[in-house]
N, C-alpha and C. Protein backbone atom coordinates (compact mmCIF):
# COMPACT_ATOMS: atom_id res chain seq x y z
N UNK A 1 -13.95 -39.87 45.49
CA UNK A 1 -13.65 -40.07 44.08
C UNK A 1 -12.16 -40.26 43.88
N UNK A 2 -11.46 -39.86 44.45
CA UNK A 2 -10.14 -39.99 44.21
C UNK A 2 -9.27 -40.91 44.85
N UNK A 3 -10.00 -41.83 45.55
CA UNK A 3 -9.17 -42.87 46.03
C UNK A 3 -9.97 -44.59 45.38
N UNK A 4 -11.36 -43.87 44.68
CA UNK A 4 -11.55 -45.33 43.56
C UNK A 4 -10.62 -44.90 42.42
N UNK A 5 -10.66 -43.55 41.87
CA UNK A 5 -9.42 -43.48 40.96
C UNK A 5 -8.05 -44.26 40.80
N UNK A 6 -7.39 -43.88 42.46
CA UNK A 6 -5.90 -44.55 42.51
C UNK A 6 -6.22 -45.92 42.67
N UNK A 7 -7.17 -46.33 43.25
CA UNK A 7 -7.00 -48.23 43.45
C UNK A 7 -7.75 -48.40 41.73
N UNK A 8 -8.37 -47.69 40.89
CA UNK A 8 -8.43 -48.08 39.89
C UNK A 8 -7.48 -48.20 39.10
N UNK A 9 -6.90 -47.07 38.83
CA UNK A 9 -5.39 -46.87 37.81
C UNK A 9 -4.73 -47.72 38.59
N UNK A 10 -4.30 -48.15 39.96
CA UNK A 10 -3.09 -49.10 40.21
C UNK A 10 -3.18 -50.13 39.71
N UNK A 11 -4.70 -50.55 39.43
CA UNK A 11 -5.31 -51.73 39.44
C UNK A 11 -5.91 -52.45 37.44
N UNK A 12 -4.61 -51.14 37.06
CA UNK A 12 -4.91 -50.87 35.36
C UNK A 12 -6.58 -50.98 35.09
N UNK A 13 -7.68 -50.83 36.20
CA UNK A 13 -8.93 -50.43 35.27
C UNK A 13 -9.52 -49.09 35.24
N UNK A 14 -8.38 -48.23 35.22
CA UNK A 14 -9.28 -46.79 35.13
C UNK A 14 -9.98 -46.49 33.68
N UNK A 15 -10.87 -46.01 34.06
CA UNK A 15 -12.20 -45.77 33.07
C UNK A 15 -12.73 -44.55 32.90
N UNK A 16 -14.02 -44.49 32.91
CA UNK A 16 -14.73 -43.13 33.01
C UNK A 16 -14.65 -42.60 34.72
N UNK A 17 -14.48 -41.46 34.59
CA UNK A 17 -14.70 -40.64 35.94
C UNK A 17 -16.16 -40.33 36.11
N UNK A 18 -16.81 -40.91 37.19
CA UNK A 18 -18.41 -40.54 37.75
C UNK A 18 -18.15 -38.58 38.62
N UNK A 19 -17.84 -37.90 37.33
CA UNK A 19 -17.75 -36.84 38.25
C UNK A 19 -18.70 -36.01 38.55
N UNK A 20 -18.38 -36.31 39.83
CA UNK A 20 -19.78 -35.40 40.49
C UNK A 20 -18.85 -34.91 42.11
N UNK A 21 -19.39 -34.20 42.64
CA UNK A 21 -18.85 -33.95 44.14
C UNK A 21 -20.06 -33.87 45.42
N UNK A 22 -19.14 -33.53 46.40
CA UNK A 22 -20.79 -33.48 47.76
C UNK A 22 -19.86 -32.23 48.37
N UNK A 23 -20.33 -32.19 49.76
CA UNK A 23 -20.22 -31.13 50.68
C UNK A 23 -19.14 -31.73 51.63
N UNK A 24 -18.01 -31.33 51.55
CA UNK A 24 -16.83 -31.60 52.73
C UNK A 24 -17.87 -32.29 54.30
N UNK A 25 -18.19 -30.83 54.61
CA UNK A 25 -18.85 -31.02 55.58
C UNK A 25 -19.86 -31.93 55.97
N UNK A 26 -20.67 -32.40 54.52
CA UNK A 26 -21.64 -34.05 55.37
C UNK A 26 -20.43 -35.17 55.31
N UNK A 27 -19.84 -35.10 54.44
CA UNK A 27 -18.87 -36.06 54.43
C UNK A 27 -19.69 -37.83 53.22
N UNK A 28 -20.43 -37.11 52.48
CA UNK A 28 -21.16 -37.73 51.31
C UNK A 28 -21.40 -37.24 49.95
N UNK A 29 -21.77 -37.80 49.07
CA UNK A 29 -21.63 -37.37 48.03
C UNK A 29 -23.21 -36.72 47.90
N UNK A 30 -22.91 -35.66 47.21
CA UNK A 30 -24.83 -34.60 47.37
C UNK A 30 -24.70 -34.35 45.41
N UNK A 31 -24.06 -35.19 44.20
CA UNK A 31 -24.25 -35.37 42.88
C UNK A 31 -24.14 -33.52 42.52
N UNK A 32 -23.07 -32.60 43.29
CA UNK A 32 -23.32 -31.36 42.73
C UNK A 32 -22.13 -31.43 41.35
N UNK A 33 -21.97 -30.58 40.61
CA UNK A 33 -21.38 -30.19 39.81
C UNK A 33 -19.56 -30.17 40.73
N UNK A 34 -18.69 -30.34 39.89
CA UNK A 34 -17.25 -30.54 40.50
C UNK A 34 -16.76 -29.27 40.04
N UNK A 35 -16.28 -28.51 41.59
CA UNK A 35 -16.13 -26.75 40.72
C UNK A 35 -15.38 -26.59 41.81
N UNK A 36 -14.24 -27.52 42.45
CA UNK A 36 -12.68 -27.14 43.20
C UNK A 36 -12.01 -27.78 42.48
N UNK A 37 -10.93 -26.46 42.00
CA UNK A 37 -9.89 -26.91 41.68
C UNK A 37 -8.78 -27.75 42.08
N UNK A 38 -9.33 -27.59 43.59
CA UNK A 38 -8.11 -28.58 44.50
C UNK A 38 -8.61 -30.35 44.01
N UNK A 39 -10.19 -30.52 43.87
CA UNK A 39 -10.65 -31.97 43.90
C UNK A 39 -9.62 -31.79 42.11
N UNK A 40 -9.76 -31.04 41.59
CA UNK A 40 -9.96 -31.49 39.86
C UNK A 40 -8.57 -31.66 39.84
N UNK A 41 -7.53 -31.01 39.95
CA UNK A 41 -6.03 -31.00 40.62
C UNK A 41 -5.99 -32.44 40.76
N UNK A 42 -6.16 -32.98 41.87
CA UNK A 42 -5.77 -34.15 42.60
C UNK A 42 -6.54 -35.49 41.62
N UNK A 43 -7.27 -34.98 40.88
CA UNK A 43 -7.82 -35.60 40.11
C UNK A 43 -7.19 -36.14 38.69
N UNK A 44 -6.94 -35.13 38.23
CA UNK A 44 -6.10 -34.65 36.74
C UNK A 44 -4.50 -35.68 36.95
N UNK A 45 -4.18 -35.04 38.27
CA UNK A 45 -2.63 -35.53 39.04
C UNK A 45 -2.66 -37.18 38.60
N UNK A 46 -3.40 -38.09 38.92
CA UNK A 46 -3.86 -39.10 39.59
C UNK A 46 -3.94 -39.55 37.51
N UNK A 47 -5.03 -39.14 37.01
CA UNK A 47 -5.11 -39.78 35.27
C UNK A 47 -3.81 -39.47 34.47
N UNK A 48 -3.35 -38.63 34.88
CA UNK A 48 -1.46 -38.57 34.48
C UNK A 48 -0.67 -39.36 35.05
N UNK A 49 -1.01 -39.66 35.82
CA UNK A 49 0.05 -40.34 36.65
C UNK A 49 -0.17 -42.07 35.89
N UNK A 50 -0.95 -42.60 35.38
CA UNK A 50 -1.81 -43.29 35.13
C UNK A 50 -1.57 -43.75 33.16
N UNK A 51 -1.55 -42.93 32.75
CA UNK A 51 -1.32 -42.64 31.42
C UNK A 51 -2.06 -41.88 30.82
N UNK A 52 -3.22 -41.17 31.61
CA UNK A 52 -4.45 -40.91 30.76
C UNK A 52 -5.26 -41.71 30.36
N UNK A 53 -6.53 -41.32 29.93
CA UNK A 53 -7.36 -42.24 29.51
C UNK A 53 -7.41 -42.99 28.21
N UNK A 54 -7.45 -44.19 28.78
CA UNK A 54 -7.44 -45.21 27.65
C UNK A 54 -8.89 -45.80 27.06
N UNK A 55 -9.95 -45.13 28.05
CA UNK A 55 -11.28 -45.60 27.63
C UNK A 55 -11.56 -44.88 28.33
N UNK A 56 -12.93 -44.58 27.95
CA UNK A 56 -13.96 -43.80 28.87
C UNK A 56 -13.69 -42.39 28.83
N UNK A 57 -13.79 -41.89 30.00
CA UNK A 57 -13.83 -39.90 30.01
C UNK A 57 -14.34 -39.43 31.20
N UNK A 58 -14.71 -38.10 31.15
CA UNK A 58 -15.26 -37.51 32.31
C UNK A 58 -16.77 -37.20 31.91
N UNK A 59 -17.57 -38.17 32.95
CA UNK A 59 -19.34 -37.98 33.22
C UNK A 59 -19.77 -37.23 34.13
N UNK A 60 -20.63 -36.45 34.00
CA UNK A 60 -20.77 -35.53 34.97
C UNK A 60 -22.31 -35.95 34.96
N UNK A 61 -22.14 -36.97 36.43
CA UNK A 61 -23.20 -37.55 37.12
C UNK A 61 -23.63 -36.64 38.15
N UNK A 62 -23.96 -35.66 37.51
CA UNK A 62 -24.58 -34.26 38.50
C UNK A 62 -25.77 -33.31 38.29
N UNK A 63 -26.46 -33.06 39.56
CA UNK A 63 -27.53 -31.93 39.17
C UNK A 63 -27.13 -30.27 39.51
N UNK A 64 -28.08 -29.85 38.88
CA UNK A 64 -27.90 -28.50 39.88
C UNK A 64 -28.48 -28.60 41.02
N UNK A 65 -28.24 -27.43 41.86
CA UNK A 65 -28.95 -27.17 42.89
C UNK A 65 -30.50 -26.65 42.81
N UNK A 66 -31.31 -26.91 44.12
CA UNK A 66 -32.69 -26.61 44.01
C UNK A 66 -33.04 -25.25 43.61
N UNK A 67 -31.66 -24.53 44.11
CA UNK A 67 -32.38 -22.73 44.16
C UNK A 67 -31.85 -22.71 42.09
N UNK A 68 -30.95 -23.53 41.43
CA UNK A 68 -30.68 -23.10 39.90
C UNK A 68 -31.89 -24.04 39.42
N UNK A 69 -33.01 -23.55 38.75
CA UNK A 69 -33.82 -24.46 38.04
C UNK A 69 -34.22 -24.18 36.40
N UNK A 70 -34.01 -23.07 36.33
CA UNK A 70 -33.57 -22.56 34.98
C UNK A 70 -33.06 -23.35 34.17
N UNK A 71 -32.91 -23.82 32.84
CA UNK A 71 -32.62 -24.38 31.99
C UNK A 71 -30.83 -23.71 31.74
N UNK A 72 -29.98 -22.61 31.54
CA UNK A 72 -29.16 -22.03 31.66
C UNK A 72 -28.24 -22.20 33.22
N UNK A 73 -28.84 -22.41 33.97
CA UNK A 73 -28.15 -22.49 34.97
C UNK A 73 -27.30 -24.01 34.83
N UNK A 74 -28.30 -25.01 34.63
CA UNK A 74 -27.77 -26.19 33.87
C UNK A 74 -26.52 -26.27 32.64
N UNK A 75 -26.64 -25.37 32.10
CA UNK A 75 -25.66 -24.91 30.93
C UNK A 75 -24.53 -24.29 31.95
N UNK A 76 -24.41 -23.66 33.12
CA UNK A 76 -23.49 -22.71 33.37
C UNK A 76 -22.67 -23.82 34.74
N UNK A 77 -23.43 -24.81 34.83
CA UNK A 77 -23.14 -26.18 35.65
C UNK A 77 -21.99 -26.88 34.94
N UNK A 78 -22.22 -26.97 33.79
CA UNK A 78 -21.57 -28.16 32.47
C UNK A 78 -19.90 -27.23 32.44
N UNK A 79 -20.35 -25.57 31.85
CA UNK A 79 -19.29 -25.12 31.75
C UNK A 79 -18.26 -24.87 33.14
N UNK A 80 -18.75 -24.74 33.85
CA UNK A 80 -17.94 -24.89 34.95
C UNK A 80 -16.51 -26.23 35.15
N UNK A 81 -18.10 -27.42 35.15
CA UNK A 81 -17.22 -28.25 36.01
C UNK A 81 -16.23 -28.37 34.77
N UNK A 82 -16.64 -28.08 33.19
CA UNK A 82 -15.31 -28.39 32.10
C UNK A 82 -14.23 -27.60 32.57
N UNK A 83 -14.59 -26.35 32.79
CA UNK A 83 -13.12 -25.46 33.34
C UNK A 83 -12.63 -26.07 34.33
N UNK A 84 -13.53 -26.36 35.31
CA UNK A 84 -12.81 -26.66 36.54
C UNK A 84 -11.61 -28.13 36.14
N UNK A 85 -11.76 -28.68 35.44
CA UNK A 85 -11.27 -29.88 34.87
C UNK A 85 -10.11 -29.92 34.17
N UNK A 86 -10.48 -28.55 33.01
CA UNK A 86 -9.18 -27.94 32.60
C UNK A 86 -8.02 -27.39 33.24
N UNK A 87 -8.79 -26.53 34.08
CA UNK A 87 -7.65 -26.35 34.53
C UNK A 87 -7.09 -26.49 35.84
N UNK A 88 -7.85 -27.79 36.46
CA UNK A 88 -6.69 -29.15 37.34
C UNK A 88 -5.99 -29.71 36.26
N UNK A 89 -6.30 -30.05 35.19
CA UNK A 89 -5.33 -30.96 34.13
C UNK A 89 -4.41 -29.80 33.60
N UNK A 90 -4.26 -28.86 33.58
CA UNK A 90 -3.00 -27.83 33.34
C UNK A 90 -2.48 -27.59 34.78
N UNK A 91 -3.11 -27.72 36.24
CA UNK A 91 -2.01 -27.26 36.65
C UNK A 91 -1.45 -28.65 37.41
N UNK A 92 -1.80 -29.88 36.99
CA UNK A 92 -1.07 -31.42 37.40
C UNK A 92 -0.16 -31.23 36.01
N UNK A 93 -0.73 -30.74 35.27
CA UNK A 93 0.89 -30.75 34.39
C UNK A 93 1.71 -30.20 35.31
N UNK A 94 1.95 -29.16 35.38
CA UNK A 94 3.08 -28.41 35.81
C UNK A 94 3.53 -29.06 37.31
N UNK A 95 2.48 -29.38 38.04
CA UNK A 95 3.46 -30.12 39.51
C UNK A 95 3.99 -31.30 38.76
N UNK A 96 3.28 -31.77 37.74
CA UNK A 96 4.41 -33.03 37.38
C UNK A 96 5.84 -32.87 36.94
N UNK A 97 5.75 -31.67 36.23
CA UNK A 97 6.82 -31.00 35.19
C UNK A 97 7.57 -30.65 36.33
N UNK A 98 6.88 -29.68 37.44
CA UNK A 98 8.35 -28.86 38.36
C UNK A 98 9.17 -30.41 38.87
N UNK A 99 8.67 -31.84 39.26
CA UNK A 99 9.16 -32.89 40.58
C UNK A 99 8.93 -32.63 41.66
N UNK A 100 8.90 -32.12 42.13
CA UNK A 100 9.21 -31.70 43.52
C UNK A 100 7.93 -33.13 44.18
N UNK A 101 6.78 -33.11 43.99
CA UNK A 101 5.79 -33.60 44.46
C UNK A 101 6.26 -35.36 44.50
N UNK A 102 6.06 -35.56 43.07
CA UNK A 102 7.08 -37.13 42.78
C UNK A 102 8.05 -37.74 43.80
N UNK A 103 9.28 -36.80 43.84
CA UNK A 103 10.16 -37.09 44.41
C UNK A 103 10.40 -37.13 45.96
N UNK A 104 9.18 -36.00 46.40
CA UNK A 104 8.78 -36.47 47.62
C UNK A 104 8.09 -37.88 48.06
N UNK A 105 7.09 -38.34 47.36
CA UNK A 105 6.46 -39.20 47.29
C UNK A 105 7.54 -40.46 47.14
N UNK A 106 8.60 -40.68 46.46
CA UNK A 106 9.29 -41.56 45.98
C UNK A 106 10.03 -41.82 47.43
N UNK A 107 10.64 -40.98 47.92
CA UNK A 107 11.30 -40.73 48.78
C UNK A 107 10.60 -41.63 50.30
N UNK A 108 9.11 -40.63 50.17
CA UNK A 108 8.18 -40.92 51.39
C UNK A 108 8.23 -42.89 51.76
N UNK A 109 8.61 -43.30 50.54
CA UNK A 109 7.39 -44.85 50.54
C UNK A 109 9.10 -45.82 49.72
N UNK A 110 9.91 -45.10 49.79
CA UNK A 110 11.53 -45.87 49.35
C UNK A 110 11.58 -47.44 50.11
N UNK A 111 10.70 -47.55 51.29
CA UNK A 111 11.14 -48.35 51.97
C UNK A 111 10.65 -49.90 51.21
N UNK A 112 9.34 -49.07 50.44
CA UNK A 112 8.74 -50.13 49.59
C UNK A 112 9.58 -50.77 48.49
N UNK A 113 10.86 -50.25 48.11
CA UNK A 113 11.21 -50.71 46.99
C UNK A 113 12.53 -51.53 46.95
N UNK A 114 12.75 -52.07 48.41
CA UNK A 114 13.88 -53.23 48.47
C UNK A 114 13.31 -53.62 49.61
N UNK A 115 14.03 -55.21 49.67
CA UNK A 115 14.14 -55.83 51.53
C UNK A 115 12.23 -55.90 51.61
N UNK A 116 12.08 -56.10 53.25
CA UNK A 116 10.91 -56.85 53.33
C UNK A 116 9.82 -55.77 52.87
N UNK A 117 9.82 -54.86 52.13
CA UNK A 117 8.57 -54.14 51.80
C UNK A 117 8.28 -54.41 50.54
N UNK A 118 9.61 -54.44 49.46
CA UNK A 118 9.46 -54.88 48.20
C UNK A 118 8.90 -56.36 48.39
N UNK A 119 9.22 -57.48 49.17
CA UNK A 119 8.86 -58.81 49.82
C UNK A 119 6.95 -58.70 49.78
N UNK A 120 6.72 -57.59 50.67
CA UNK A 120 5.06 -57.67 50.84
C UNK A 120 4.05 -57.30 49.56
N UNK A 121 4.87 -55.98 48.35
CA UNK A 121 4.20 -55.45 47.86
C UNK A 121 4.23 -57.04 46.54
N UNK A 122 5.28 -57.63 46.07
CA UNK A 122 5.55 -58.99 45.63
C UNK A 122 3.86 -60.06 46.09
N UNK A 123 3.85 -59.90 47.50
CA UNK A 123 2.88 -60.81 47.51
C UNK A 123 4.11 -61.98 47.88
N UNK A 124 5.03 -62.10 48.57
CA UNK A 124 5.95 -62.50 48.73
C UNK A 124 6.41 -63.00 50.25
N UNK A 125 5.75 -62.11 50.95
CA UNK A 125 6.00 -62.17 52.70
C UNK A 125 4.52 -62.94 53.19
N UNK A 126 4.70 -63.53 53.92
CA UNK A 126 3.22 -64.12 54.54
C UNK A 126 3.18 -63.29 55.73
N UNK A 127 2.47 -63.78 56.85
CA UNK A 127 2.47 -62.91 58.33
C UNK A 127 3.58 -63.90 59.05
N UNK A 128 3.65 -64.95 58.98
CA UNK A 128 4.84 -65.92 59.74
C UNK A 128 6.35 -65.04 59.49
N UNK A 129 6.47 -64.57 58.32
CA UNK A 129 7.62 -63.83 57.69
C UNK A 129 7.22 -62.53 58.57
N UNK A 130 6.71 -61.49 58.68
CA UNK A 130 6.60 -60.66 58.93
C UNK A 130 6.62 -60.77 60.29
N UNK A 131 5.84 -61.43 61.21
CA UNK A 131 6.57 -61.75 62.03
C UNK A 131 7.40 -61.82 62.60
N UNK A 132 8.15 -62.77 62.42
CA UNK A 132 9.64 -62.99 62.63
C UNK A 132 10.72 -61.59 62.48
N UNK A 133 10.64 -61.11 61.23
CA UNK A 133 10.90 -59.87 60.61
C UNK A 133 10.63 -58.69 61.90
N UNK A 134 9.73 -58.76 62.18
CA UNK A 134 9.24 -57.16 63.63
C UNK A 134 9.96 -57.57 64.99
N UNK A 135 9.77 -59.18 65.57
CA UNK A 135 10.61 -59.74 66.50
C UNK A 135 12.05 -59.15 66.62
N UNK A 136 12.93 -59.09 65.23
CA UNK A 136 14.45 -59.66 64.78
C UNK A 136 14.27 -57.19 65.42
N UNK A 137 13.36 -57.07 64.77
CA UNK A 137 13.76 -55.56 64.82
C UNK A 137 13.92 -54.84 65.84
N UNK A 138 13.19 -55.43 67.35
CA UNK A 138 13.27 -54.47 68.11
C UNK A 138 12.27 -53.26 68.11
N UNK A 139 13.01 -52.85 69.48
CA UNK A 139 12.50 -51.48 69.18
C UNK A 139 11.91 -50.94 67.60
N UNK A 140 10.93 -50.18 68.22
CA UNK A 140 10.34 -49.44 66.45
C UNK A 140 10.81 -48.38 66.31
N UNK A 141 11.33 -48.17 65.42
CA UNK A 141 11.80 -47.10 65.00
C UNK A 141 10.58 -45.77 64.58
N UNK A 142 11.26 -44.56 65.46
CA UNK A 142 10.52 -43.39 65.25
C UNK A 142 9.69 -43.05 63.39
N UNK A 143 8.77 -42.72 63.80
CA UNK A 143 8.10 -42.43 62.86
C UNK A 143 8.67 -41.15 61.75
N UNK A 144 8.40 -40.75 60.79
CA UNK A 144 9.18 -39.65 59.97
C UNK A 144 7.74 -38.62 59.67
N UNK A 145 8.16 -37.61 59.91
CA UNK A 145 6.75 -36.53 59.26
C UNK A 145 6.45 -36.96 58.14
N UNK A 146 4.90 -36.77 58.11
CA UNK A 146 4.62 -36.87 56.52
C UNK A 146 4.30 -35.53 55.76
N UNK A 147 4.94 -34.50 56.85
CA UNK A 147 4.62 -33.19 56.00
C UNK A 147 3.66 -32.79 55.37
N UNK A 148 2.50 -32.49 55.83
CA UNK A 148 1.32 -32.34 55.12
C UNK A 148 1.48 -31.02 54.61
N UNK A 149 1.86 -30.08 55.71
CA UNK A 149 1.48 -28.67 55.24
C UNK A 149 2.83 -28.29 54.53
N UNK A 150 3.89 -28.95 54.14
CA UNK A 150 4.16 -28.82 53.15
C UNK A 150 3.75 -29.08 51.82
N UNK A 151 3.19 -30.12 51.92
CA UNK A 151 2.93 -30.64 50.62
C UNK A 151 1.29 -29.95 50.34
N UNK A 152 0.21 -29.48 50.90
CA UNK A 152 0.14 -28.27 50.70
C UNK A 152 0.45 -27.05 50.38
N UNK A 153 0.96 -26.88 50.50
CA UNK A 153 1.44 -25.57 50.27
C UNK A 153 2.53 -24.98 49.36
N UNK A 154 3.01 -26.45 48.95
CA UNK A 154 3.53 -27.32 47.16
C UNK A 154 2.71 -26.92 46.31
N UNK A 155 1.28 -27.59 46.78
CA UNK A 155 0.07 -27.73 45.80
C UNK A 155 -0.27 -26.25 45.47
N UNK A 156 -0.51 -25.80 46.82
CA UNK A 156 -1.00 -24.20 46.53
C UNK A 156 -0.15 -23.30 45.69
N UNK A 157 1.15 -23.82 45.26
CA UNK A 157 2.17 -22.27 44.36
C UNK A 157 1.01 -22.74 43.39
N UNK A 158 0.91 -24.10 42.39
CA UNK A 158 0.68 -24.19 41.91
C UNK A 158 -1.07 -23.47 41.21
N UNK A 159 -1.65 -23.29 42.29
CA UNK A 159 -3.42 -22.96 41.94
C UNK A 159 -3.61 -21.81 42.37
């Protein structure tokens, strides 16, 4: 869900959110109720970043589980995933508000924003250009951490 989000918002058609979640572990979507704060976080992060919604909203394309069949359990599904929603969208406020996250990010991907990267993201460089361009460079230059478990553990003051 969160990477049709970003190619949506980059792509100015973000809309309604199909929110629903699955199980890390199958690695598919199983239509449960969205009740991590880390997904709703990264979620919230992502429609701010974006402008917010300009159409649409959050659908909760979800069931309960087989063992909740109760009519209330359904009710205690709804209120969830709303909290859970709320409060990823209060705490992507505040990583937006502290920077720290931004400015890493800005930092991470700088290379994009002059010379032949600003050239590719343009739609500007062909592969003949690029080419030539990797030839002229040589040697490749060492790779830079992408710091994950920092930027984890960014996320985590926050939740």
């Amino acid at each position: 869900m969160q990477h049709d989000l970003e190619v949506a918002g980059g792509a100015g058609a973000l809309g309604s959110i199909d929110a629903n979640t699955g199980d890390e572990l199958l690695g598919w979507d199983t239509d449960q109720f969205p009740t991590s704060i880390y997904l709703t976080t990264q979620i919230m992060l992502t429609i701010l970043k974006y402008g917010g919604f300009k159409t649409g909203g959050t659908n909760f394309d979800a069931k309960v589980r087989r063992e909740s069949f109760e009519p209330i359990d359904l009710f205690y599904a709804h209120i969830g995933g709303m909290d859970a929603f709320a409060r990823g969208l209060k705490i992507a406020a505040a990583i937006r508000k502290d920077g720290r996250l931004a400015e890493f990010v800005k930092n991470r991907y700088a290379s994009w924003d002059s010379g032949i990267g600003a050239k590719i993201e343009a739609g500007k460089a062909g592969f003949k250009e690029l080419e030539t361009y990797m030839l002229k460079q040589g040697e490749v230059t060492p790779n830079v951490s992408g710091r994950q478990e920092f930027l984890e553990n960014l996320i985590n003051e926050f939740i």
